[in-house]
C-alpha atoms as a PDB file:
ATOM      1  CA  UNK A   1     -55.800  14.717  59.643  1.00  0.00           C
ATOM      2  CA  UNK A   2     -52.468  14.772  57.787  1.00  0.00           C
ATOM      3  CA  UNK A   3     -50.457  11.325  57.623  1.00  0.00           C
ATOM      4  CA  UNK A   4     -47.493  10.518  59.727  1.00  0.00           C
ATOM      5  CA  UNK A   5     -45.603   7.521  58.294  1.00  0.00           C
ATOM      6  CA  UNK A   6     -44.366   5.653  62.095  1.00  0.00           C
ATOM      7  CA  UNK A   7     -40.334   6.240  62.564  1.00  0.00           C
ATOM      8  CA  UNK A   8     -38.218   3.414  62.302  1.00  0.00           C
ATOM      9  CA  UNK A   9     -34.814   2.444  63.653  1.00  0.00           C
ATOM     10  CA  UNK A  10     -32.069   0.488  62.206  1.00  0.00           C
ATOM     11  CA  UNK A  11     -30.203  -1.730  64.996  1.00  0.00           C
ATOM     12  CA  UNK A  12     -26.832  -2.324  64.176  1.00  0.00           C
ATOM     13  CA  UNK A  13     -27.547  -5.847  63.274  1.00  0.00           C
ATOM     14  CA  UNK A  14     -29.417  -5.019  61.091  1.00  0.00           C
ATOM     15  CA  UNK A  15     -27.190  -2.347  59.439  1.00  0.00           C
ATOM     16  CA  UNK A  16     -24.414  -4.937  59.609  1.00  0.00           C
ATOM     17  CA  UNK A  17     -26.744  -7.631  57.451  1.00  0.00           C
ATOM     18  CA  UNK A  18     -28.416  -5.195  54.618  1.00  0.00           C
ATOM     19  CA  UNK A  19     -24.640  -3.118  53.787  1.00  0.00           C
ATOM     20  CA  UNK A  20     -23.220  -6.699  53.713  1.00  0.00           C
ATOM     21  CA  UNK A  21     -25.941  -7.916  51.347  1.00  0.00           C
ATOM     22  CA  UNK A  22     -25.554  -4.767  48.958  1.00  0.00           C
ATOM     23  CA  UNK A  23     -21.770  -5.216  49.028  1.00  0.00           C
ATOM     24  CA  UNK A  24     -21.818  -8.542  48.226  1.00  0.00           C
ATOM     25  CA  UNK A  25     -24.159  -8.318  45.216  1.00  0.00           C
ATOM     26  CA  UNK A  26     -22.838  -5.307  43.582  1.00  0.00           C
ATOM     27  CA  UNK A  27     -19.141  -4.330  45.975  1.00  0.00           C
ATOM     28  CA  UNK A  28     -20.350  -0.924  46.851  1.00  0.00           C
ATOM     29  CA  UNK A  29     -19.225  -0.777  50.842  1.00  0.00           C
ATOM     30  CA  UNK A  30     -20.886   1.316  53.336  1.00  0.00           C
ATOM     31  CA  UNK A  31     -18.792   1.609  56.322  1.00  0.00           C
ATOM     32  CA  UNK A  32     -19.947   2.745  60.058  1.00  0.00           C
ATOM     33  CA  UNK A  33     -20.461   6.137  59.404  1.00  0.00           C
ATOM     34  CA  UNK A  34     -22.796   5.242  56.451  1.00  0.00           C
ATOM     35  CA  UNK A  35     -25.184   3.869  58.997  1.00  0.00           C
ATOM     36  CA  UNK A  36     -27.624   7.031  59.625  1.00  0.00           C
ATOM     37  CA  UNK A  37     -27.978   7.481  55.718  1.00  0.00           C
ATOM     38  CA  UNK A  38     -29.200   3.869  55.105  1.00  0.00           C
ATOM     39  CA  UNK A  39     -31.471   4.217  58.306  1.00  0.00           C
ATOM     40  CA  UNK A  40     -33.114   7.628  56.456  1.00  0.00           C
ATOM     41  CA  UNK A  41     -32.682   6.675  52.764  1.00  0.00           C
ATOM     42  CA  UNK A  42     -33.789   2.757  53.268  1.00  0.00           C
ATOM     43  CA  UNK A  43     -36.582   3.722  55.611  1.00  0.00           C
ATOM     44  CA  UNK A  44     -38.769   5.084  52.337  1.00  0.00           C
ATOM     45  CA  UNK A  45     -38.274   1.157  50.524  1.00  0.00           C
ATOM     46  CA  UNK A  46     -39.499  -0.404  53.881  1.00  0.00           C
ATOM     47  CA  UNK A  47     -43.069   1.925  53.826  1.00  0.00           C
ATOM     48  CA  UNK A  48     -43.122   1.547  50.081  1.00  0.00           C
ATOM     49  CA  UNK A  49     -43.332  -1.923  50.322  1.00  0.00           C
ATOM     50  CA  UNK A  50     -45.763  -2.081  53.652  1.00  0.00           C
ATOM     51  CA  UNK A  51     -43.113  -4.218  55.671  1.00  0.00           C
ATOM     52  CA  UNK A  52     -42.948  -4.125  59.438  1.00  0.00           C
ATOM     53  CA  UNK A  53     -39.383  -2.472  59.737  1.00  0.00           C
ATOM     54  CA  UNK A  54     -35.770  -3.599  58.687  1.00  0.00           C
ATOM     55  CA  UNK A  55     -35.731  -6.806  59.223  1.00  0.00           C
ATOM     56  CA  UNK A  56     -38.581  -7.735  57.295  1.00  0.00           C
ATOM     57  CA  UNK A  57     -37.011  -5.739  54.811  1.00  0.00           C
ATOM     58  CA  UNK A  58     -33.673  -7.430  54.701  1.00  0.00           C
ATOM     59  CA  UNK A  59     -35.834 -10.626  53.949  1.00  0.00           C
ATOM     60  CA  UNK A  60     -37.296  -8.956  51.033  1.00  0.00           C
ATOM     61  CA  UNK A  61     -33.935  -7.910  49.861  1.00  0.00           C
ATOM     62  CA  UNK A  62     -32.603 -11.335  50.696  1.00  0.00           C
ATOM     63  CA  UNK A  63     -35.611 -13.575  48.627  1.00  0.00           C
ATOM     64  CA  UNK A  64     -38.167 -12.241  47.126  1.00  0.00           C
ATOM     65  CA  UNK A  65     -38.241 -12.652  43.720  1.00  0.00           C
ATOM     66  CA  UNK A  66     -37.915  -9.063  43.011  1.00  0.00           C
ATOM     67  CA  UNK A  67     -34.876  -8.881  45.070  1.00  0.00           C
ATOM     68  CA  UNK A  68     -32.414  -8.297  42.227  1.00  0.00           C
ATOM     69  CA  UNK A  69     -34.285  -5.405  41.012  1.00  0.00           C
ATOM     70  CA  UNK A  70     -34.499  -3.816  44.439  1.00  0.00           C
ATOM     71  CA  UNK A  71     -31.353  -3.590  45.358  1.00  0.00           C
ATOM     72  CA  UNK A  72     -30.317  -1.926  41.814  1.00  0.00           C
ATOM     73  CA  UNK A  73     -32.795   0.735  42.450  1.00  0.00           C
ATOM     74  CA  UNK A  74     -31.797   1.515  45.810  1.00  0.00           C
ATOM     75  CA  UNK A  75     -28.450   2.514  44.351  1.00  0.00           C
ATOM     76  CA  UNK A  76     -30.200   5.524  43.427  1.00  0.00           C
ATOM     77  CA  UNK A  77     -30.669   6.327  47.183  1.00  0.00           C
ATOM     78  CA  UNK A  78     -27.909   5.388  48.032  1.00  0.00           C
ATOM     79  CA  UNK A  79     -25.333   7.173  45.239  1.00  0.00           C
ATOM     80  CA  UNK A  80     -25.039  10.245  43.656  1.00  0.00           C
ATOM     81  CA  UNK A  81     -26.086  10.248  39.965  1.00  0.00           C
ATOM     82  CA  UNK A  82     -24.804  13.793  39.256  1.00  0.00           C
ATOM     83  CA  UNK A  83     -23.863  14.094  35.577  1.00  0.00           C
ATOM     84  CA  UNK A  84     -24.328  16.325  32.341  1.00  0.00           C
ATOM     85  CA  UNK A  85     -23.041  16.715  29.191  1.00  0.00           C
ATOM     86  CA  UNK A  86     -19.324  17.562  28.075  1.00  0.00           C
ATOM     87  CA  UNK A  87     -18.256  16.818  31.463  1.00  0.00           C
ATOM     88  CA  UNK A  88     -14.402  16.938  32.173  1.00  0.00           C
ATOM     89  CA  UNK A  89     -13.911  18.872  28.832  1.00  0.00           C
ATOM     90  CA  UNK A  90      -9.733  17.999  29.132  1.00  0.00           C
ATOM     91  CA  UNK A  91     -10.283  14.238  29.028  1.00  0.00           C
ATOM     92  CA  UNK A  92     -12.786  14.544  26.255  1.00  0.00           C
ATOM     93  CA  UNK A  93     -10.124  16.216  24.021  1.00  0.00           C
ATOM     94  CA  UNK A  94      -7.299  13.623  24.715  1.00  0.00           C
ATOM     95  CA  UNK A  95     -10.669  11.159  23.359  1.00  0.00           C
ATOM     96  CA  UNK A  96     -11.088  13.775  20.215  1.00  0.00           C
ATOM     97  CA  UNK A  97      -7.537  14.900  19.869  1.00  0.00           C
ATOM     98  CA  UNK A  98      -5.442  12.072  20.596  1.00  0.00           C
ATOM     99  CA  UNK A  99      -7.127   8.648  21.425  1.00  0.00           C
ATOM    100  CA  UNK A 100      -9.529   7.958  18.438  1.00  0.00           C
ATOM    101  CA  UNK A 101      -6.655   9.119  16.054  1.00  0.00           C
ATOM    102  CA  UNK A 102      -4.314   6.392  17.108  1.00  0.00           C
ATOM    103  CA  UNK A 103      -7.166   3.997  17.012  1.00  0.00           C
ATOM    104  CA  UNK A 104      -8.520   5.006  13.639  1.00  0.00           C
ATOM    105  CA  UNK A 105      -4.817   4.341  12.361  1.00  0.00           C
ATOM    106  CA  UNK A 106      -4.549   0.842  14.034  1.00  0.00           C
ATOM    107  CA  UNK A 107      -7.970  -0.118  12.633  1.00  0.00           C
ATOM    108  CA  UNK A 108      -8.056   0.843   9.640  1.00  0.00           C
ATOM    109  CA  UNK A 109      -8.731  -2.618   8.120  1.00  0.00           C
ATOM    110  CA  UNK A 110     -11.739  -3.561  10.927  1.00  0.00           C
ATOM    111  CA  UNK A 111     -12.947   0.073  10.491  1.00  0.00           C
ATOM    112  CA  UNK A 112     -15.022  -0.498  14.016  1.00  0.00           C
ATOM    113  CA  UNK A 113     -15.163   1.584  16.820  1.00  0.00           C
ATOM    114  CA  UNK A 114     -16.162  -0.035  20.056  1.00  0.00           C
ATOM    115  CA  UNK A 115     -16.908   2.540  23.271  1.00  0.00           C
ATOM    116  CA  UNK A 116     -18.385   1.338  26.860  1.00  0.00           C
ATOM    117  CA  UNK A 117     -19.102   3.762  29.020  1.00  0.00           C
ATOM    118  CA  UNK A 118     -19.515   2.294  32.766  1.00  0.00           C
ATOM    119  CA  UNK A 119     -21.929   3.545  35.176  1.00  0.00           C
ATOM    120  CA  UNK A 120     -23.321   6.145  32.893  1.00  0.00           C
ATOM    121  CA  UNK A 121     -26.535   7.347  34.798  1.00  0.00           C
ATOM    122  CA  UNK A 122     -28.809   9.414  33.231  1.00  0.00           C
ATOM    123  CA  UNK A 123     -26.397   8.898  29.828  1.00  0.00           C
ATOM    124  CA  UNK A 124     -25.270  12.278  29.233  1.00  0.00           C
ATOM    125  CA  UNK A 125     -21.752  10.515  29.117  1.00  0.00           C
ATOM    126  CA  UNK A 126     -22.236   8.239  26.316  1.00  0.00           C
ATOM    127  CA  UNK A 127     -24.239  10.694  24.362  1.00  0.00           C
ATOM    128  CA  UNK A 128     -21.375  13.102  24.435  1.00  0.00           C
ATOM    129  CA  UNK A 129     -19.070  10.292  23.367  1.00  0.00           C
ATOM    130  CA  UNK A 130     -21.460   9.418  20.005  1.00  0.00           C
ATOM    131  CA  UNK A 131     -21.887  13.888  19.221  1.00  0.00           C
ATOM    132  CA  UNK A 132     -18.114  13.792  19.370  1.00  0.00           C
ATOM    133  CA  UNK A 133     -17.589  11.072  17.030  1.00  0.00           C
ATOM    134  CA  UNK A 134     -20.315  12.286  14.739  1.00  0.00           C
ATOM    135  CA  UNK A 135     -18.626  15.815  14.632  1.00  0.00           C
ATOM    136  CA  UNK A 136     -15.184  13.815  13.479  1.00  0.00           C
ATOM    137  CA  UNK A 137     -17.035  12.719  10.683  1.00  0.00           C
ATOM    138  CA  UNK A 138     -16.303   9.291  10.822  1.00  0.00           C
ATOM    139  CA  UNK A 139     -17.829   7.958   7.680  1.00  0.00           C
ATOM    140  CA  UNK A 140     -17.187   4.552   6.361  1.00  0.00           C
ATOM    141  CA  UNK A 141     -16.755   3.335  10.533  1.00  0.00           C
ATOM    142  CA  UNK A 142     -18.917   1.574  12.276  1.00  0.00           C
ATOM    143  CA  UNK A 143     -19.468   3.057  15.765  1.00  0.00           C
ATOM    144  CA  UNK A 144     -21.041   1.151  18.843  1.00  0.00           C
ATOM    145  CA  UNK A 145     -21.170   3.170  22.630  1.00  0.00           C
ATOM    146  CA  UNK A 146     -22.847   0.919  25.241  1.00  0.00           C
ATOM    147  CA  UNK A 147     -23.475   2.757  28.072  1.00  0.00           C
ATOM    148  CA  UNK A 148     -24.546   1.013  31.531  1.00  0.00           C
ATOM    149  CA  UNK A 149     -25.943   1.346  35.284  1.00  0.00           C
ATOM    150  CA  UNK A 150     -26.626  -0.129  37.747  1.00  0.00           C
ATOM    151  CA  UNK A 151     -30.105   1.498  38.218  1.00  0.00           C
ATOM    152  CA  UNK A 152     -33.078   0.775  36.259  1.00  0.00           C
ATOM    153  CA  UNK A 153     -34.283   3.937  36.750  1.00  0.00           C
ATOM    154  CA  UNK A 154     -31.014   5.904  35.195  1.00  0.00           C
ATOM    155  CA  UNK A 155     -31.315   3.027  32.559  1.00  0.00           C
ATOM    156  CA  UNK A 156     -34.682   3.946  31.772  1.00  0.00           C
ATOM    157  CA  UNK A 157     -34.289   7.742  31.711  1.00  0.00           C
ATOM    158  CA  UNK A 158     -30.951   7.772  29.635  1.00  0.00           C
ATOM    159  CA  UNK A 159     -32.961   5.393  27.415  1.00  0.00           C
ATOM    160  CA  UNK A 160     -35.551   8.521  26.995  1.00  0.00           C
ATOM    161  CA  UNK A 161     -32.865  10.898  26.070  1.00  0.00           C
ATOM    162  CA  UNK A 162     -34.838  13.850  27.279  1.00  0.00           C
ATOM    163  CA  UNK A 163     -33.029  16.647  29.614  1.00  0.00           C
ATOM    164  CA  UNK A 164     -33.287  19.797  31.361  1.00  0.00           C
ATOM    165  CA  UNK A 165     -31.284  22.709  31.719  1.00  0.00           C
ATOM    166  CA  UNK A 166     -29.108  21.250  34.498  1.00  0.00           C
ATOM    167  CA  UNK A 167     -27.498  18.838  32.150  1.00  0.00           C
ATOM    168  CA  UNK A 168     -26.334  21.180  29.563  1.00  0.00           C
ATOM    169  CA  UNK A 169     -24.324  23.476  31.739  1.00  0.00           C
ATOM    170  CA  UNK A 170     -21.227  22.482  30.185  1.00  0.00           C
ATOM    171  CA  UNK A 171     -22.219  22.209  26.591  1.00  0.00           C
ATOM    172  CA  UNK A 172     -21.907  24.597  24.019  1.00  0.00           C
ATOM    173  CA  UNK A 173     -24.845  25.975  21.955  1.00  0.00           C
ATOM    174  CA  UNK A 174     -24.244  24.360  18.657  1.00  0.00           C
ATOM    175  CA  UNK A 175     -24.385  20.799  20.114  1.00  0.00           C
ATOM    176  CA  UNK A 176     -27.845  22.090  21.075  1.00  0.00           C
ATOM    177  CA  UNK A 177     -28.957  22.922  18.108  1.00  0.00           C
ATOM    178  CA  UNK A 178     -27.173  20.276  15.957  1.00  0.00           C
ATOM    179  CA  UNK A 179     -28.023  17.099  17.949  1.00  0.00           C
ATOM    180  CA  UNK A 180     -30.995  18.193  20.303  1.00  0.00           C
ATOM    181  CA  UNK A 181     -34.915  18.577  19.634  1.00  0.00           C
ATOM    182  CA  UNK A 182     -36.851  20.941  21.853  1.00  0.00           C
ATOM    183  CA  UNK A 183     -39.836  19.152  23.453  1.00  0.00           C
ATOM    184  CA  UNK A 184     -42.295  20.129  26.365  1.00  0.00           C
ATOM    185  CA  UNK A 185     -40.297  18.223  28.281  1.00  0.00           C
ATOM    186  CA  UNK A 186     -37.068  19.176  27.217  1.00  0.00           C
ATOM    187  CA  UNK A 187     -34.614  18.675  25.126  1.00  0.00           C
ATOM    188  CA  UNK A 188     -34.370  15.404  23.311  1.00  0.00           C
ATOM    189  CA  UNK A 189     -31.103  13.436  21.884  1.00  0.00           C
ATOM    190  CA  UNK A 190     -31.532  13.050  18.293  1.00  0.00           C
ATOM    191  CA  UNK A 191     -31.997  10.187  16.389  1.00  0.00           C
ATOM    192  CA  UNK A 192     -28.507  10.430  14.753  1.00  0.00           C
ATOM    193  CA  UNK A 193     -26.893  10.489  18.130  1.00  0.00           C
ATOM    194  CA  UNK A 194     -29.277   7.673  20.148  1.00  0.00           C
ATOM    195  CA  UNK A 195     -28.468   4.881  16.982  1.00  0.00           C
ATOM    196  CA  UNK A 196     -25.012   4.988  17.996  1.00  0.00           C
ATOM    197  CA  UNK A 197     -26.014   4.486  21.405  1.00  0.00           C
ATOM    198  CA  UNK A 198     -27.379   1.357  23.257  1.00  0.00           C
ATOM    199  CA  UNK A 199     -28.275   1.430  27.174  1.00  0.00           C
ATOM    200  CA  UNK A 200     -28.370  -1.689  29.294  1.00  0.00           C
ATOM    201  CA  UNK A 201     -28.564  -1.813  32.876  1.00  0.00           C
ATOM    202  CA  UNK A 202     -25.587  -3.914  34.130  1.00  0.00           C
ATOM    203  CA  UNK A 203     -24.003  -4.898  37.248  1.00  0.00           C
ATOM    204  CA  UNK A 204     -20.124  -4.323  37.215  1.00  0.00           C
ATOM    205  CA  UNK A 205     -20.018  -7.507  39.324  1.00  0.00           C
ATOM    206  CA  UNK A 206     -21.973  -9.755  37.188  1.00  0.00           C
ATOM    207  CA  UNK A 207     -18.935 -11.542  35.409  1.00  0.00           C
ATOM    208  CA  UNK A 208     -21.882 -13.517  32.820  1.00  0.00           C
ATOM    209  CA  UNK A 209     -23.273  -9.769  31.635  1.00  0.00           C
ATOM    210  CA  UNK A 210     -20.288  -8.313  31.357  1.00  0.00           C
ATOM    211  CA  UNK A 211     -18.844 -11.642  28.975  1.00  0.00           C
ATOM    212  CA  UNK A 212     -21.840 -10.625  26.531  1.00  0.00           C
ATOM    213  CA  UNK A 213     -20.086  -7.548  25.978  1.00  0.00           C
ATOM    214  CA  UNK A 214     -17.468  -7.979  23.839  1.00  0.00           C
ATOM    215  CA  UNK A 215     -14.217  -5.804  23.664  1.00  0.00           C
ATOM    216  CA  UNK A 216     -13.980  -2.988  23.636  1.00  0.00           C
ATOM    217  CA  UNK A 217     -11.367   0.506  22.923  1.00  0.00           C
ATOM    218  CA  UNK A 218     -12.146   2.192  25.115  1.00  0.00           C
ATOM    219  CA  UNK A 219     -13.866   2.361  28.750  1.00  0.00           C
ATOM    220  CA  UNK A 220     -15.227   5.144  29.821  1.00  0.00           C
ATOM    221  CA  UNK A 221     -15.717   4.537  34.126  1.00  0.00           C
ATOM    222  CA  UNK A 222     -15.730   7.850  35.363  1.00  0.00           C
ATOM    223  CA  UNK A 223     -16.578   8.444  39.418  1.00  0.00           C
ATOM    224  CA  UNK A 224     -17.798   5.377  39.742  1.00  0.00           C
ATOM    225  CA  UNK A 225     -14.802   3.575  41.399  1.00  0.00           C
ATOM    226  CA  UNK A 226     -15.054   5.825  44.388  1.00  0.00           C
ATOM    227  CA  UNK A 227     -18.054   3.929  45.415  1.00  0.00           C
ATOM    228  CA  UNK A 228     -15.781   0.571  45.794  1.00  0.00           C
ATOM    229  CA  UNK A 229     -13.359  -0.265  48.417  1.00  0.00           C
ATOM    230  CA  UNK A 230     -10.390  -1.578  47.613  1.00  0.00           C
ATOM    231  CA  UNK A 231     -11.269  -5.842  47.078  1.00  0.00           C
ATOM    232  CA  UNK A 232     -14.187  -4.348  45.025  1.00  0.00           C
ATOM    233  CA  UNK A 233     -11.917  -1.717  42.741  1.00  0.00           C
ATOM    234  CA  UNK A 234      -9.494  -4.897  41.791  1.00  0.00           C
ATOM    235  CA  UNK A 235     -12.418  -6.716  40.964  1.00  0.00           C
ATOM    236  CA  UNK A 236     -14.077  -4.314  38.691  1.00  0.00           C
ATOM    237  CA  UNK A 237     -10.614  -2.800  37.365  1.00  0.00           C
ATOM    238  CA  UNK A 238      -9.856  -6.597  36.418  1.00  0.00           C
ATOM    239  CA  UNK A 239     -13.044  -7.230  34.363  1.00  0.00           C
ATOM    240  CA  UNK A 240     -11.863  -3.904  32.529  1.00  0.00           C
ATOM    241  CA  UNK A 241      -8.783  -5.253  31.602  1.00  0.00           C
ATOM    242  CA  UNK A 242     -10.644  -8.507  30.579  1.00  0.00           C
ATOM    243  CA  UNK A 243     -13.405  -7.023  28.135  1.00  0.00           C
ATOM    244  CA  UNK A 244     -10.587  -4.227  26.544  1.00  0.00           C
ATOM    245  CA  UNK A 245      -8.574  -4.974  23.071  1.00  0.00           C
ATOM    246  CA  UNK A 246      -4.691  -4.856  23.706  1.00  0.00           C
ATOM    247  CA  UNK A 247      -3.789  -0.970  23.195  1.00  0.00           C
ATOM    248  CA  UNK A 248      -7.408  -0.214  24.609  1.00  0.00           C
ATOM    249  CA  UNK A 249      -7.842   2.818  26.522  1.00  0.00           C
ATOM    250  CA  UNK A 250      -9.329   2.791  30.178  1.00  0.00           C
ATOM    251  CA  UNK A 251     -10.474   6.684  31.242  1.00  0.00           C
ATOM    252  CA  UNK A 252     -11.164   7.502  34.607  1.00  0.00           C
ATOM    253  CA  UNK A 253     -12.390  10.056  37.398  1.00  0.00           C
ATOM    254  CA  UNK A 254      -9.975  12.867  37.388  1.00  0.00           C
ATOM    255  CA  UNK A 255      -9.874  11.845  41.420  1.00  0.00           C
ATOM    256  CA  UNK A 256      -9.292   8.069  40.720  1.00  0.00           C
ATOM    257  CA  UNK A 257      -6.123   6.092  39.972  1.00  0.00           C
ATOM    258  CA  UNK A 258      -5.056   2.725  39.736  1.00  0.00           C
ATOM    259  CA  UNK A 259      -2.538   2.888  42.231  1.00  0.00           C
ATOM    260  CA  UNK A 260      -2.199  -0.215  44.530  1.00  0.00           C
ATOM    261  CA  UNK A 261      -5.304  -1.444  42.893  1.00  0.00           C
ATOM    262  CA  UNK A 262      -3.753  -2.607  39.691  1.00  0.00           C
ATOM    263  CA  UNK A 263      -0.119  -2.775  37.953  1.00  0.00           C
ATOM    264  CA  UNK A 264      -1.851  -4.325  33.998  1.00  0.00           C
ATOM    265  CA  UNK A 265      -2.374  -1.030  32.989  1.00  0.00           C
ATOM    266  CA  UNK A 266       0.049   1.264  31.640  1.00  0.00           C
ATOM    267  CA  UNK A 267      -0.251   5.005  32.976  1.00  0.00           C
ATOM    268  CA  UNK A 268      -0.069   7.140  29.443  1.00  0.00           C
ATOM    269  CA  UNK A 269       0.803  10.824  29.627  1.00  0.00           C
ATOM    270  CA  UNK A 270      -1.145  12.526  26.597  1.00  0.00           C
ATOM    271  CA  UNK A 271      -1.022  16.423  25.883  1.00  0.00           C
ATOM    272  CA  UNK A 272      -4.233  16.669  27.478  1.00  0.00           C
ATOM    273  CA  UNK A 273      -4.962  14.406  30.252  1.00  0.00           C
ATOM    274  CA  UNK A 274      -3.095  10.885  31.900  1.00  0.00           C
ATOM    275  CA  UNK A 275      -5.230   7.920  30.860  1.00  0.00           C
ATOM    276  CA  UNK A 276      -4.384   4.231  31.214  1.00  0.00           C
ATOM    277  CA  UNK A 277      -3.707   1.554  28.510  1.00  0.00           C
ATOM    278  CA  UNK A 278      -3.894  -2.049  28.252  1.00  0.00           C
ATOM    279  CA  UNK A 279      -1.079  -2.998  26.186  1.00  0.00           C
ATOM    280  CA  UNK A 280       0.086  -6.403  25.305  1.00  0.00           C
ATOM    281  CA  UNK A 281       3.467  -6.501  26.171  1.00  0.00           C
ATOM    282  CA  UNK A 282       3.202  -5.515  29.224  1.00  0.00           C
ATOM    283  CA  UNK A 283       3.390  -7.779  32.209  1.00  0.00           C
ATOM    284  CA  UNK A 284       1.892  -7.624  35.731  1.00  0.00           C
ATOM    285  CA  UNK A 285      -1.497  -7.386  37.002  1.00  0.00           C
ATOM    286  CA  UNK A 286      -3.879  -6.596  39.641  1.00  0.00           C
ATOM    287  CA  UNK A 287      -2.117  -5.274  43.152  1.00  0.00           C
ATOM    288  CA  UNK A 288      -1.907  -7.721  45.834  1.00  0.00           C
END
């Protein structure tokens, strides 16, 4: 007879409890509406891990000892991971065109290049940022991209560097060939490109992993704000301004700003895109 896994409902306590719990350890906010797609999406955690129903599960979540890693992976349920290579071609070229030749002049005696790119999923994002820099021909630099999510299992795929035809439907065919090895799988990322590259699964909250990181040039944080409501955008915005080099550039969404979320940033018109820039002279700071 074919299996019928028991339906099970979320009371609004309960709804209340787990999105307060999720926003609290990572800021992502689920509001009312959001209530029906934790009830379906959250529903497949309680059966995978044999619990009675929501409550039970909220315990889990709350302190067992794998509670950390659980709520990371439900992000995946939870949030779209939609990505691919090349994406938001404009932005890329102010990067190419106009961002890494003003750094390359101010750092000419470091000669280091230091890229995070924030809630990178699957890492087609910080990928694309290494081919780019390895088609400048950058010799003599010394290039580091650390790209990071949430998830663990984003983490663990971008870490792979294997992809399907979905990901490369912005990316032209010599990048292919140049940087890419055909697999049974897929396509892989070269070796060239994944040394540049180090993946680390991160939570944009957790002020101790993020002080580890270092500064930076540039952020990369591309639709990842959206997620965030607005005590949770100053928060994360801040710790960008933190781990950035004065004159660092902070790229994001081409539907996110920084308005009323934070005044430290300097909005920078370029030929190709807007971008923001933490400069050192000027003063202000997150929006109240």
């Amino acid at each position: 007879m074919p299996y019928f896994e028991p339906e099970l409902q979320l009371t609004e306590e309960e709804f209340r409890l787990i999105r307060d719990l999720i926003y609290n350890h990572c800021g992502l906010f689920f509001d009312d509406d959001s209530k029906y797609l934790l009830d379906r999406r959250l529903s497949q955690r309680v059966f995978h891990h044999n619990l009675s129903g929501f409550r039970e599960y909220y315990q889990f979540l709350k302190y067992d000892r794998r509670k950390e890693e659980e709520v990371a992976d439900i992000m995946d349920l939870l949030t779209t991971n939609e990505t691919y290579f090349f994406r938001e071609a404009f932005q890329l070229r102010a990067f190419t065109d106009e961002i890494v030749p003003e750094l390359l002049k101010l750092k000419q005696r470091e000669r280091t290049l230091r890229i995070w790119s924030a809630g990178c999923s699957t890492g087609e994002e910080p990928y694309t940022i290494a081919m780019l820099l390895l088609e400048m021909g950058l010799h003599g630099w010394r290039i580091e991209i650390v790209g990071s999510d949430i998830s663990h299992r984003v983490v663990q795929q971008a870490r792979k560097g294997v992809y399907t035809k979905s990901s490369f439907r912005a990316t032209e065919e010599h990048y292919l060939k140049r940087f890419f090895v055909e697999t049974d799988e897929g396509y892989r990322i070269c070796d060239e490109v994944r040394e540049l590259v180090t993946i680390s699964q991160m939570n944009l909250f957790d002020a101790n992993r993020l002080a580890l990181l270092g500064k930076m040039d540039v952020i990369f944080c591309r639709n990842v704000i959206i997620y965030f409501d607005q005590s949770s955008k100053k928060r994360v915005i801040e710790s960008f301004y933190n781990t950035l080099r004065g004159g660092g550039y902070l790229l994001l969404g081409h539907s996110e700003s920084l308005m009323n979320i934070s005044t430290a940033f300097a909005l920078k018109h370029l030929k190709n895109d807007m971008v923001y820039q933490k400069t050192d002279t000027i003063s202000g700071g997150v929006a109240s």
